[in-house]
C-alpha atoms as a PDB file:
ATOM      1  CA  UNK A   1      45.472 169.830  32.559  1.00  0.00           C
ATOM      2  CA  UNK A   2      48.525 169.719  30.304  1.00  0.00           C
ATOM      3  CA  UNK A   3      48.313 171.806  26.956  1.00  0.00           C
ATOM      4  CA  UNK A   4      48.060 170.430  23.721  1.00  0.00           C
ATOM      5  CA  UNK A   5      49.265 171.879  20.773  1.00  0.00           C
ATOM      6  CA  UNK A   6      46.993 172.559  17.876  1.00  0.00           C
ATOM      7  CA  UNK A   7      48.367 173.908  14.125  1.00  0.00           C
ATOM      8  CA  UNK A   8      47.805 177.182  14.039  1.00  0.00           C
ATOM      9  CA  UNK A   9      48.163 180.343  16.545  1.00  0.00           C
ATOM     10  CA  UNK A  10      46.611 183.684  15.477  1.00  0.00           C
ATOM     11  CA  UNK A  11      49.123 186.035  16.117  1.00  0.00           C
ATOM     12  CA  UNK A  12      48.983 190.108  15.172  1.00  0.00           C
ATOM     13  CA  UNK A  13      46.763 189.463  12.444  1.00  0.00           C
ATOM     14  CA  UNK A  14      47.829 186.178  11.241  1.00  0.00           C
ATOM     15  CA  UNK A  15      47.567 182.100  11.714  1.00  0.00           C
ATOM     16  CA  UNK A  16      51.287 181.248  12.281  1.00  0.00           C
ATOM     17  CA  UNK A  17      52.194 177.699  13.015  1.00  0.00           C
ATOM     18  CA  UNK A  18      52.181 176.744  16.741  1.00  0.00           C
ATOM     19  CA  UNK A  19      55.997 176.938  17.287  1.00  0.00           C
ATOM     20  CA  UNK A  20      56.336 180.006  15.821  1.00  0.00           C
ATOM     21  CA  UNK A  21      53.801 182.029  18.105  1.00  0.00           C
ATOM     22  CA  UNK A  22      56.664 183.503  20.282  1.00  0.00           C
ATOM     23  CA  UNK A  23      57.346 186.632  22.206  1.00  0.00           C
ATOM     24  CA  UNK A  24      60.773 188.137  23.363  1.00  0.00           C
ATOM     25  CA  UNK A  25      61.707 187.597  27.204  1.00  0.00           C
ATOM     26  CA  UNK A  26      61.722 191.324  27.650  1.00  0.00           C
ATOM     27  CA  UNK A  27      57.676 191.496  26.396  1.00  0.00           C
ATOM     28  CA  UNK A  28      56.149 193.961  29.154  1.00  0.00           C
ATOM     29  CA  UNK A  29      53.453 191.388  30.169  1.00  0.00           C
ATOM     30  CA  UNK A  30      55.860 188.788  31.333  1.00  0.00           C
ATOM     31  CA  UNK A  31      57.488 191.340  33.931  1.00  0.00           C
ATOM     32  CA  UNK A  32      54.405 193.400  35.157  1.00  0.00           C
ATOM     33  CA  UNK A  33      51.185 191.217  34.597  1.00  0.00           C
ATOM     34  CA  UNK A  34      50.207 193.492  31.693  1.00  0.00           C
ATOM     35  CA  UNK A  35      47.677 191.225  29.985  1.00  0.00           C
ATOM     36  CA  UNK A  36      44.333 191.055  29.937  1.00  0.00           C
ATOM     37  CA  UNK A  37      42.378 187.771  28.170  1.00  0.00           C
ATOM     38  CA  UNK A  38      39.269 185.332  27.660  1.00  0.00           C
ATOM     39  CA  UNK A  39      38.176 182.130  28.038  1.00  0.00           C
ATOM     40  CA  UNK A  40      35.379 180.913  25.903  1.00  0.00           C
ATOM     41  CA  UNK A  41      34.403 177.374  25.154  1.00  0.00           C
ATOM     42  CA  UNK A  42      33.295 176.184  21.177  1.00  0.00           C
ATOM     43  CA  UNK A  43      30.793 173.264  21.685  1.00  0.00           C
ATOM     44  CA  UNK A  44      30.251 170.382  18.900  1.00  0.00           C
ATOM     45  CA  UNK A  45      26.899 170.223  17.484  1.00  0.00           C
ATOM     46  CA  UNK A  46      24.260 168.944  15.226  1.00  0.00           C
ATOM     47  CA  UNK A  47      25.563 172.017  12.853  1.00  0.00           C
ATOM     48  CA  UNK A  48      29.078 171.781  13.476  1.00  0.00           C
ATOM     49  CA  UNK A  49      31.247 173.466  15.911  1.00  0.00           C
ATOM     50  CA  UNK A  50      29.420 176.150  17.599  1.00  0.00           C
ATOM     51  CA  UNK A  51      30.912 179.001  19.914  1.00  0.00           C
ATOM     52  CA  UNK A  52      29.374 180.251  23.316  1.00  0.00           C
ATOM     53  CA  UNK A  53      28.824 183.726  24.188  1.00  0.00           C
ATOM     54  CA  UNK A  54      31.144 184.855  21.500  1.00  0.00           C
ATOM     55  CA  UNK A  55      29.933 188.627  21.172  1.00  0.00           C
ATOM     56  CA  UNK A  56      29.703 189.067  24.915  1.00  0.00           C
ATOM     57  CA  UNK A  57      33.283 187.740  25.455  1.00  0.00           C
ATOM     58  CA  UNK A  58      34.393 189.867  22.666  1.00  0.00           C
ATOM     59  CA  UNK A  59      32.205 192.832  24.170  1.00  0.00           C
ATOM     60  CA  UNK A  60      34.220 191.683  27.708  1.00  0.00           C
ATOM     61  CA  UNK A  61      37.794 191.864  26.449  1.00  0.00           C
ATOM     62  CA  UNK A  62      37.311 195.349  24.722  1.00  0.00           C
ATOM     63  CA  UNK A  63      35.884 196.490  28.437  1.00  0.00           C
ATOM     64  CA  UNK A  64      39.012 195.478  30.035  1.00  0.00           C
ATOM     65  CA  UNK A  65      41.644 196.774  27.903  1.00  0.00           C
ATOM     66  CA  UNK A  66      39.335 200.407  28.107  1.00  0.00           C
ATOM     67  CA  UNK A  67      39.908 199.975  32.005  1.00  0.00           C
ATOM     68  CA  UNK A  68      42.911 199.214  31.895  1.00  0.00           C
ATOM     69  CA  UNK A  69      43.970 201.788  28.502  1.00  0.00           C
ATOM     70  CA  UNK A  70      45.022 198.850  26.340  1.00  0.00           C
ATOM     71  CA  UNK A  71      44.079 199.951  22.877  1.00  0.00           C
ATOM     72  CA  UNK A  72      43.466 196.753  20.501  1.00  0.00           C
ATOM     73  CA  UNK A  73      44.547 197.305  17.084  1.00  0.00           C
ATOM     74  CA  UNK A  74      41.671 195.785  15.812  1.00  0.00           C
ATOM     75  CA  UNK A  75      37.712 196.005  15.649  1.00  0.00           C
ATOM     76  CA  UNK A  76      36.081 193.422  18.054  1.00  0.00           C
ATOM     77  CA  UNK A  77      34.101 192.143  14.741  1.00  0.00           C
ATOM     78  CA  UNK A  78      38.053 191.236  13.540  1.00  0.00           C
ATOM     79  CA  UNK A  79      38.405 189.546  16.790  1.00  0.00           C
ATOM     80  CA  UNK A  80      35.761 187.641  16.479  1.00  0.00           C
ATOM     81  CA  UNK A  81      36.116 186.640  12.918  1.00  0.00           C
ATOM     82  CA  UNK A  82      39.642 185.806  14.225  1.00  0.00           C
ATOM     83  CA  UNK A  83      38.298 183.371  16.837  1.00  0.00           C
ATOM     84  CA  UNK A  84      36.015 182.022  14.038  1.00  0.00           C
ATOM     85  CA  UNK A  85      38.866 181.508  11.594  1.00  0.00           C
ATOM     86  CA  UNK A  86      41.616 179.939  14.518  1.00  0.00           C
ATOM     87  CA  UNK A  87      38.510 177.213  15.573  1.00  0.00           C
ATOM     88  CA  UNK A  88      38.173 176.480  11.476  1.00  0.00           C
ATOM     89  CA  UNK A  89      41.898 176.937  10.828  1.00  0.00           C
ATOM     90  CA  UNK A  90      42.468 174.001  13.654  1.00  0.00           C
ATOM     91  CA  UNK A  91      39.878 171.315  12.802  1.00  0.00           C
ATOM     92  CA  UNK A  92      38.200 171.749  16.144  1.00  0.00           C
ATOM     93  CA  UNK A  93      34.872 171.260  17.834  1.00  0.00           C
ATOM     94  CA  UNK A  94      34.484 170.982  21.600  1.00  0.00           C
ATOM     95  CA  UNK A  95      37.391 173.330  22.434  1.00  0.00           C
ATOM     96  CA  UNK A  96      38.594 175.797  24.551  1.00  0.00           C
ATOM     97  CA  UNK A  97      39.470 179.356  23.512  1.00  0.00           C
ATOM     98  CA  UNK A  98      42.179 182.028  24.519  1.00  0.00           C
ATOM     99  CA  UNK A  99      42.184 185.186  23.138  1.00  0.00           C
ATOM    100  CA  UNK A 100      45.273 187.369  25.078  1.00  0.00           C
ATOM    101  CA  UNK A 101      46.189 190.753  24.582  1.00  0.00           C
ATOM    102  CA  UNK A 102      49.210 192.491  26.352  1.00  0.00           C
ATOM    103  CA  UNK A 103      51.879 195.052  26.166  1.00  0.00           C
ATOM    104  CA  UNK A 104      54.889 193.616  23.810  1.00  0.00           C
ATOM    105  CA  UNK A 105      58.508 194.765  24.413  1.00  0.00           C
ATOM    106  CA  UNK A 106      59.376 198.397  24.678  1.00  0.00           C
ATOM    107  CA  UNK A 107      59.599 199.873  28.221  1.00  0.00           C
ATOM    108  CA  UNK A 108      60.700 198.575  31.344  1.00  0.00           C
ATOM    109  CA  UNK A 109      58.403 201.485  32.953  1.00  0.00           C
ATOM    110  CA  UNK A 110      55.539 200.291  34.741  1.00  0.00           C
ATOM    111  CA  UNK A 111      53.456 202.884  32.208  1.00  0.00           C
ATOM    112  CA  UNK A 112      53.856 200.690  29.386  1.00  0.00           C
ATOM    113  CA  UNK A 113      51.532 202.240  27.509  1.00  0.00           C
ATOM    114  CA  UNK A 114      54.437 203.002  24.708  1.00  0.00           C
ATOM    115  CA  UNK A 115      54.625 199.679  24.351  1.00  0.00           C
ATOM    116  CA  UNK A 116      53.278 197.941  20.961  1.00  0.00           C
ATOM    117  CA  UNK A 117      50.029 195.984  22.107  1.00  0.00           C
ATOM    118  CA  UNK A 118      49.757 192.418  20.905  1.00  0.00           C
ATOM    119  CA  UNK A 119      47.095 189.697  20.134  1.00  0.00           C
ATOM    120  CA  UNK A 120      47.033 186.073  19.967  1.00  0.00           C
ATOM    121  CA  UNK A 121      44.464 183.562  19.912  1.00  0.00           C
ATOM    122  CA  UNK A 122      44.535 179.890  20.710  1.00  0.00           C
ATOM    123  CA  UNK A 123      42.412 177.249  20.406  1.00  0.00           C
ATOM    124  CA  UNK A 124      42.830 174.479  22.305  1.00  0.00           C
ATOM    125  CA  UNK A 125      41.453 170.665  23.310  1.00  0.00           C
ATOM    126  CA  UNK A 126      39.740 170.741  26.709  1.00  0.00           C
ATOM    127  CA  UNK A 127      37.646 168.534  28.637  1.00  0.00           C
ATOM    128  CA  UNK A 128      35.978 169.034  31.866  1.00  0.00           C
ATOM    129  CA  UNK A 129      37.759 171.580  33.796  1.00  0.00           C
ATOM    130  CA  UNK A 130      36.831 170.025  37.162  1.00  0.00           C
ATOM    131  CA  UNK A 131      36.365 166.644  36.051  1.00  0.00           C
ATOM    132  CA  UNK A 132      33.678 164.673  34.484  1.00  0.00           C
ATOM    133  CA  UNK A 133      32.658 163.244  37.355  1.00  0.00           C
ATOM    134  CA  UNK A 134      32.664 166.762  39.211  1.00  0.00           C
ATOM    135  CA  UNK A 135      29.541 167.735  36.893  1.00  0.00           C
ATOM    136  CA  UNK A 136      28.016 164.426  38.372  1.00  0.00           C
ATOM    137  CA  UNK A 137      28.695 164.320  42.057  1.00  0.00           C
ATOM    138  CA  UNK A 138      29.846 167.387  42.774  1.00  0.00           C
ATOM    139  CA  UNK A 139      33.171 168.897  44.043  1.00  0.00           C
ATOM    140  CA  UNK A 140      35.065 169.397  47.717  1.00  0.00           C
ATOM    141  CA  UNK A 141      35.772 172.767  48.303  1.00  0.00           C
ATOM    142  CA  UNK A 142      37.253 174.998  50.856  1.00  0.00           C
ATOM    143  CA  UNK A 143      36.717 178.819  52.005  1.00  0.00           C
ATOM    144  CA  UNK A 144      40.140 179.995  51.322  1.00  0.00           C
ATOM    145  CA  UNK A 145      42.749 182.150  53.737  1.00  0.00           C
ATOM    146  CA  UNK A 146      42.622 184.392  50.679  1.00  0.00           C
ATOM    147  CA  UNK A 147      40.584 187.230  49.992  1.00  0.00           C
ATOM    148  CA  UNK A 148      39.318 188.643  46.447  1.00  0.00           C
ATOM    149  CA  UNK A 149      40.654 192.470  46.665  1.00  0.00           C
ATOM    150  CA  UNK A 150      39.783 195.549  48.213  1.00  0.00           C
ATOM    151  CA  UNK A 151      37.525 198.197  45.970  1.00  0.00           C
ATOM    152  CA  UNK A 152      39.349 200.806  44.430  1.00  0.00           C
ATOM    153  CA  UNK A 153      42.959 198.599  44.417  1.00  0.00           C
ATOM    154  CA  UNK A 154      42.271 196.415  41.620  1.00  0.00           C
ATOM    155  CA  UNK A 155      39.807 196.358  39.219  1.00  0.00           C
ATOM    156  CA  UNK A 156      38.017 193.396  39.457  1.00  0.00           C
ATOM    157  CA  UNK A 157      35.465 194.068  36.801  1.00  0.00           C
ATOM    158  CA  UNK A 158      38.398 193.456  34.504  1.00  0.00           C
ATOM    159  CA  UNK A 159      40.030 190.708  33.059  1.00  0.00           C
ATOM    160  CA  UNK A 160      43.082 191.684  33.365  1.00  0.00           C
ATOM    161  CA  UNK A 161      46.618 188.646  33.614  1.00  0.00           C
ATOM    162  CA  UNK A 162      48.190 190.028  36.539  1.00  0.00           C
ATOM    163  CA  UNK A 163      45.667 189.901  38.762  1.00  0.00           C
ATOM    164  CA  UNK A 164      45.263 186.229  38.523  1.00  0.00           C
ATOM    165  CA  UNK A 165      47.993 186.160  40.954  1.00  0.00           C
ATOM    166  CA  UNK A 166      45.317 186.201  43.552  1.00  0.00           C
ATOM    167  CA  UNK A 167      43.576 183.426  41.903  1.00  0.00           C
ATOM    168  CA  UNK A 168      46.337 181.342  41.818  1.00  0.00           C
ATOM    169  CA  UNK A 169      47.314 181.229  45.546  1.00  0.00           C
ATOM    170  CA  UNK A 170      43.645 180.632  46.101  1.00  0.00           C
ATOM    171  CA  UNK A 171      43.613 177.517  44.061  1.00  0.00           C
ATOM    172  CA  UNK A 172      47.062 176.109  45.362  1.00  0.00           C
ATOM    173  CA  UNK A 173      45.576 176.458  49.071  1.00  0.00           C
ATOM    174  CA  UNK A 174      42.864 174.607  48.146  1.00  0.00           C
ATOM    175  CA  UNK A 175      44.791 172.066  46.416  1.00  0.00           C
ATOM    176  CA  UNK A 176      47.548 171.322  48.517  1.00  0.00           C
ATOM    177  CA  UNK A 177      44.499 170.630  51.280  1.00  0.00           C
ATOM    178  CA  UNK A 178      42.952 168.337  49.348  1.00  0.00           C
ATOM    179  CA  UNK A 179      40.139 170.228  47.992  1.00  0.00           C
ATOM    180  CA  UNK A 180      39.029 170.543  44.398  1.00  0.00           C
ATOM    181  CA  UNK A 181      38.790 174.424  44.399  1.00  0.00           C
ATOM    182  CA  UNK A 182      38.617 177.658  47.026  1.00  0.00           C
ATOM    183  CA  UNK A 183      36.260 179.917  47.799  1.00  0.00           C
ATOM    184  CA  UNK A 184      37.448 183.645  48.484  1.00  0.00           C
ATOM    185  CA  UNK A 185      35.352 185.810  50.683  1.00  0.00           C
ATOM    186  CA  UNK A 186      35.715 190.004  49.552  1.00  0.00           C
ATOM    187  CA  UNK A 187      36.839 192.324  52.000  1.00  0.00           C
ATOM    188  CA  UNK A 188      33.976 193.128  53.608  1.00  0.00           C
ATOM    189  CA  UNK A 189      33.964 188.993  54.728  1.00  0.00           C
ATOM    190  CA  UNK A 190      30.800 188.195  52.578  1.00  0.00           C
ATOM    191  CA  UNK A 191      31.196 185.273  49.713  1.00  0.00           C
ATOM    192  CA  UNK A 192      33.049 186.772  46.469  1.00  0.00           C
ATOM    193  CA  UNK A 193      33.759 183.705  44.077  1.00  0.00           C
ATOM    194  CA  UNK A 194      36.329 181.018  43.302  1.00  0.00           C
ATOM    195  CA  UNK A 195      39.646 181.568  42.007  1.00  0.00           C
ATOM    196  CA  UNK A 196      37.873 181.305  38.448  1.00  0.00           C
ATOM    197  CA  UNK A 197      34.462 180.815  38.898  1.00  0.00           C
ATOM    198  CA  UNK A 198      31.468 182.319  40.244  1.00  0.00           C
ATOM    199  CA  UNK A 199      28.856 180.812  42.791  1.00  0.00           C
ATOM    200  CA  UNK A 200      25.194 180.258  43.161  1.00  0.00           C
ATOM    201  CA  UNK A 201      23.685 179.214  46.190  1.00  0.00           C
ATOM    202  CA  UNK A 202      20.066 177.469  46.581  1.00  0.00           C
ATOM    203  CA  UNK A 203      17.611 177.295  49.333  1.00  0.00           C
ATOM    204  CA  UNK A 204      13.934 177.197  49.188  1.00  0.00           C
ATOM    205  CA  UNK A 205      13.801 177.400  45.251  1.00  0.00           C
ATOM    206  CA  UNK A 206      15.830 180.541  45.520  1.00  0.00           C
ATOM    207  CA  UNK A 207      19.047 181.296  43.299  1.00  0.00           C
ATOM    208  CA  UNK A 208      21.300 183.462  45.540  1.00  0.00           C
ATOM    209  CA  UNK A 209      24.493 185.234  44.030  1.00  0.00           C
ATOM    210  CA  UNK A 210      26.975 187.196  44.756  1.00  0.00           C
ATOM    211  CA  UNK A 211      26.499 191.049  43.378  1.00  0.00           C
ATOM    212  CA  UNK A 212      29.126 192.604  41.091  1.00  0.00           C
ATOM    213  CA  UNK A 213      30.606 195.051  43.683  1.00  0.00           C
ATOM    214  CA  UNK A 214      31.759 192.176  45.858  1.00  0.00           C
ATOM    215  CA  UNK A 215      35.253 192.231  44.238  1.00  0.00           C
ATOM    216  CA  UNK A 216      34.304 189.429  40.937  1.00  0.00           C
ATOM    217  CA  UNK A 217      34.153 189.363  37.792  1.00  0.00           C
ATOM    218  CA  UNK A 218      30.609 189.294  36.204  1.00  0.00           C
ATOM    219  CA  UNK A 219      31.115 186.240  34.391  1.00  0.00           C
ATOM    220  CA  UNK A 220      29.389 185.221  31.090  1.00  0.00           C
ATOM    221  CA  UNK A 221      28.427 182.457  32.013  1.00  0.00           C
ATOM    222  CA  UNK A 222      26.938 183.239  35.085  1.00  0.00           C
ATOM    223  CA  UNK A 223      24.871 185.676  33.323  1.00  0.00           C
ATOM    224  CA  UNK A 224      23.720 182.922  31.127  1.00  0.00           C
ATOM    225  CA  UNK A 225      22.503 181.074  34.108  1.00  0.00           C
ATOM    226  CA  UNK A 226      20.594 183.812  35.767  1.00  0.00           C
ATOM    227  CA  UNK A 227      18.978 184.578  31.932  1.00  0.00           C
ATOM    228  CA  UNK A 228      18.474 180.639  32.254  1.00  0.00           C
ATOM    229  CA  UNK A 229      17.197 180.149  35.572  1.00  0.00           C
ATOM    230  CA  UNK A 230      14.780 183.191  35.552  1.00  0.00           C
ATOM    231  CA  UNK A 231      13.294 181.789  32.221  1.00  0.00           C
ATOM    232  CA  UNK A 232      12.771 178.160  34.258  1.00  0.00           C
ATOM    233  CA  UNK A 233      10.907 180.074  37.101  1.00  0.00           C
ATOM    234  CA  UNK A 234      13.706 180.416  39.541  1.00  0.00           C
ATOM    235  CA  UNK A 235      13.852 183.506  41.342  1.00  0.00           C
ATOM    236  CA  UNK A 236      17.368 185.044  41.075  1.00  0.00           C
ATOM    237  CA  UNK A 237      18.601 187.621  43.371  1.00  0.00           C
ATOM    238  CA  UNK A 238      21.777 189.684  43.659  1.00  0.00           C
ATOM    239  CA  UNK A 239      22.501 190.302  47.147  1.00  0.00           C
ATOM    240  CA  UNK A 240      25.448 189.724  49.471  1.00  0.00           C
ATOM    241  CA  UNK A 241      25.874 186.181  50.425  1.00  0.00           C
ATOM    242  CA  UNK A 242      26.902 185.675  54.413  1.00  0.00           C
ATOM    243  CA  UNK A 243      29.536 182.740  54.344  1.00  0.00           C
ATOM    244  CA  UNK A 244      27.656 180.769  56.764  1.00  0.00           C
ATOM    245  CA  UNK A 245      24.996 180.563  54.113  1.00  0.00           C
ATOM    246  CA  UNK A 246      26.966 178.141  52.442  1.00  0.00           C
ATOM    247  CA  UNK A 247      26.648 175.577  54.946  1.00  0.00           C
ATOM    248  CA  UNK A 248      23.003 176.142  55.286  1.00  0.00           C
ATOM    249  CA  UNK A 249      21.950 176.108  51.902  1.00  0.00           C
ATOM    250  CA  UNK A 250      20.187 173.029  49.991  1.00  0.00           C
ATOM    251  CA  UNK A 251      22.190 173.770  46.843  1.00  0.00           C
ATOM    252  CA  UNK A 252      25.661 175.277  45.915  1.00  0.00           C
ATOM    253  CA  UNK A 253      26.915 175.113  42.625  1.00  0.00           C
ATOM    254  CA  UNK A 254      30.086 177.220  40.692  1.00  0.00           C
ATOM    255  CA  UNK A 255      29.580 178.933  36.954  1.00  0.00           C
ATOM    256  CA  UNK A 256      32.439 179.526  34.681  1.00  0.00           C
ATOM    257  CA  UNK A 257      33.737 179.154  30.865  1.00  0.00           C
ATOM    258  CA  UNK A 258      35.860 176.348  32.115  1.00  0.00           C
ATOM    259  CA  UNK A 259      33.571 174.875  34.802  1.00  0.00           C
ATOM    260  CA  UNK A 260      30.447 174.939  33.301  1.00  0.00           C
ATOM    261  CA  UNK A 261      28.373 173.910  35.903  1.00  0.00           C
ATOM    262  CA  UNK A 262      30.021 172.083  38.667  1.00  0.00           C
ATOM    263  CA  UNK A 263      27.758 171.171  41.811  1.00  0.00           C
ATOM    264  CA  UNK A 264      29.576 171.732  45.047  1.00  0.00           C
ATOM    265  CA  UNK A 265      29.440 168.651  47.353  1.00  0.00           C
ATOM    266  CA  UNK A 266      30.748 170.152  50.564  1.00  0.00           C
ATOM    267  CA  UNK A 267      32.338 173.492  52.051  1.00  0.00           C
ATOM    268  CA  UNK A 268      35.246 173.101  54.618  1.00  0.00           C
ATOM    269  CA  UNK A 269      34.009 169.008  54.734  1.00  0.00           C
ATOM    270  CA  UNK A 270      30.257 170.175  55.889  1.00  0.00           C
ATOM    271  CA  UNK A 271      28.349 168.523  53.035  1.00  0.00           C
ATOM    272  CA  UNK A 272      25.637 170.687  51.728  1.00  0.00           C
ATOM    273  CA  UNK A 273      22.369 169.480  51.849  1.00  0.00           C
ATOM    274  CA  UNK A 274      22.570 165.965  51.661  1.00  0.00           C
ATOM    275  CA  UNK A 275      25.600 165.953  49.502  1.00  0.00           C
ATOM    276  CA  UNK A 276      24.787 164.911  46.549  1.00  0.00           C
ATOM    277  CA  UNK A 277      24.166 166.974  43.294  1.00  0.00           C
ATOM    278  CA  UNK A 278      20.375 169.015  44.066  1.00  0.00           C
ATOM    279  CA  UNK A 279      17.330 169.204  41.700  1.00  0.00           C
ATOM    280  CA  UNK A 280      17.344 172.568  41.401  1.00  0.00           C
ATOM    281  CA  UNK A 281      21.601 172.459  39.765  1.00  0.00           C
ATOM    282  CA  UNK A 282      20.580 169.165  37.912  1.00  0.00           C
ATOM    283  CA  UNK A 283      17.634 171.063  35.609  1.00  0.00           C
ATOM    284  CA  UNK A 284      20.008 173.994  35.011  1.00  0.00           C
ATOM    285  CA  UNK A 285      22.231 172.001  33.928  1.00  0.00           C
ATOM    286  CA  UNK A 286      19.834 169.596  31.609  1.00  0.00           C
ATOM    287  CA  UNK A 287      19.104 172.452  30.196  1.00  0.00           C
ATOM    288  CA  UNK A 288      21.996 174.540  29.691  1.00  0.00           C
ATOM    289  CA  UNK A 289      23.758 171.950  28.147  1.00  0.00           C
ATOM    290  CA  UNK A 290      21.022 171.013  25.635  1.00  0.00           C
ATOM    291  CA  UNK A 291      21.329 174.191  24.686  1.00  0.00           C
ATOM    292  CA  UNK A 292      24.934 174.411  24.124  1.00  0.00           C
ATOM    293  CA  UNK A 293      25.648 171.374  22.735  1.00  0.00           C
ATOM    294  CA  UNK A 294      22.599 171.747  19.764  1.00  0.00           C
ATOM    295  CA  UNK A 295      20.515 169.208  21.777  1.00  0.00           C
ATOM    296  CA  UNK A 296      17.644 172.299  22.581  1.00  0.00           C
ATOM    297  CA  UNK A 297      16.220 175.374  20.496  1.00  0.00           C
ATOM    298  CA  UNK A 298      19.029 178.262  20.895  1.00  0.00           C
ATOM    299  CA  UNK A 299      16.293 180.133  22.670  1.00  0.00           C
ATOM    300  CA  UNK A 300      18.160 183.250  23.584  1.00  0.00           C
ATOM    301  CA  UNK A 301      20.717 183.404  20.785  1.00  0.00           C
ATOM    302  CA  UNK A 302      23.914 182.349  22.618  1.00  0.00           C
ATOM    303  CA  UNK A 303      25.501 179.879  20.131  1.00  0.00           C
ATOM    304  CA  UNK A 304      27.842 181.072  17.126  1.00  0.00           C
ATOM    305  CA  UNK A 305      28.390 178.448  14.523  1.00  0.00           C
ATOM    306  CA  UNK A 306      31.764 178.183  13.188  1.00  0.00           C
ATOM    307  CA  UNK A 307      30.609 177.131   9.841  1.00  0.00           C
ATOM    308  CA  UNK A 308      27.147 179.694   8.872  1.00  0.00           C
ATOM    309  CA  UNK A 309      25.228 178.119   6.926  1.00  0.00           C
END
């Protein structure tokens, strides 16, 4: 998934051209991780180009930096004019967006809290994350070697750059065995999530996932799923999920910005159910789209159209 450029950057207050969004090679986020970021998606509709969860990933990225002390030099309602003006100021309407705040240059101390903070935000192309046909069939995925962190050592509530380390050696495992993604399990051995998605699993009718304190990130859009699903009928719970439930469960399927909603075909090559994308995914997904995309009544407010009108 190679990155296109787009026109503009907003940078520290500002839409600069593309090649002039830079930072110096001594920035404190490039040595220590000190970052924390979004990713939201902007869907094309009816009315234009219309953003997904935009207040609660705004609400998200003002958490983080708090956990992590990060002060943002600006409001979250600048942000997220900001986000507004970078999707107008690039000519976009299905896209994918990245705000990113981190420590600039100014220490090499590990507290780099002297350090100026800066903001950008990018807007970019994006199609499927796991691939169109992922959203149809379903995806191969493996439970990885890796496992999400320990409470207390990281916190995984957070959003925060460096620990996306773990992420990434999840996903190259998975990948370099021929699977489309990996599963972590948390420390205690029960499921956690992927390296950037979260997980639902289905049997009898019943939504099972994974509860915050199992070392993931509450994502947005797995919130929007369990608002979703409960509003369908589908009993959700929160509850720890045994890993050999995923081989006995009718239904598995993996929530994120970038993901969407991606059925899971098989776990470590035992296909679950009958390996093929379930009801109970396919109607969450009819409908979650519909409503994204302008298709169905914005029932619980989620969209935020780039253009008001």
């Amino acid at each position: 998934m190679g990155i296109q450029p787009t026109s503009y950057i907003w940078h520290n207050g500002r839409l600069v051209p593309w090649e002039e969004a830079r930072v110096h090679v001594m920035t404190h986020a490039l040595h220590y991780g000190s970052s924390v970021f979004e990713g939201i998606r902007a869907y094309g509709t009816p009315r234009g180009p219309a953003i997904l969860g935009l207040r609660p990933h705004v609400n998200r990225l003002f958490a983080s930096c708090k956990i992590y002390q990060m002060a943002i030099p600006y409001s979250p309602e600048e942000v997220a004019q900001a986000i507004l003006n970078t999707v107008r100021a690039n000519g976009l309407r299905d896209c994918y967006i990245r705000p990113l705040v981190f420590r600039g240059m100014g220490t090499m101390a590990l507290d780099g809290r002297e350090c100026p903070t800066e903001v950008i935000i990018a807007a970019l192309e994006m199609g499927k994350y796991l691939g169109e046909e992922g959203l149809r069939q379903g995806i191969d995925v493996m439970v990885s070697s890796w496992q999400r962190m320990a409470p207390n050592t990281f916190p995984a509530m957070a959003k925060i750059g460096g620990q996306y380390i773990n992420s990434q050696l999840i996903a190259m495992e998975a990948h370099d065995r021929g699977f489309a993604e990996g599963l972590a399990l948390s420390t205690e051995g029960f499921v956690s999530e992927g390296s950037g998605e979260n997980i639902f699993v289905v049997k009898d009718g019943v939504l099972y996932t994974p509860p915050s304190y199992a070392s993931l990130l509450p994502g947005i859009t797995r919130g929007f799923v369990i608002q979703l699903a409960r509003d369908m009928g589908y009993p959700v719970r929160e509850e720890p999920v045994a890993r050999e439930m995923l081989y006995w469960a009718d239904e598995i399927f993996l929530t994120g910005t970038a993901a969407e909603i991606t059925p899971v075909r098989s776990v470590d090559g035992i296909l679950v159910g009958d390996g093929q994308r379930g009801p109970v995914t396919t109607r969450i997904q009819e409908e979650f789209f519909g409503i994204v995309t302008g298709q169905k009544e914005d029932r619980f407010g989620w969209l935020t159209f780039v253009e008001d009108r």
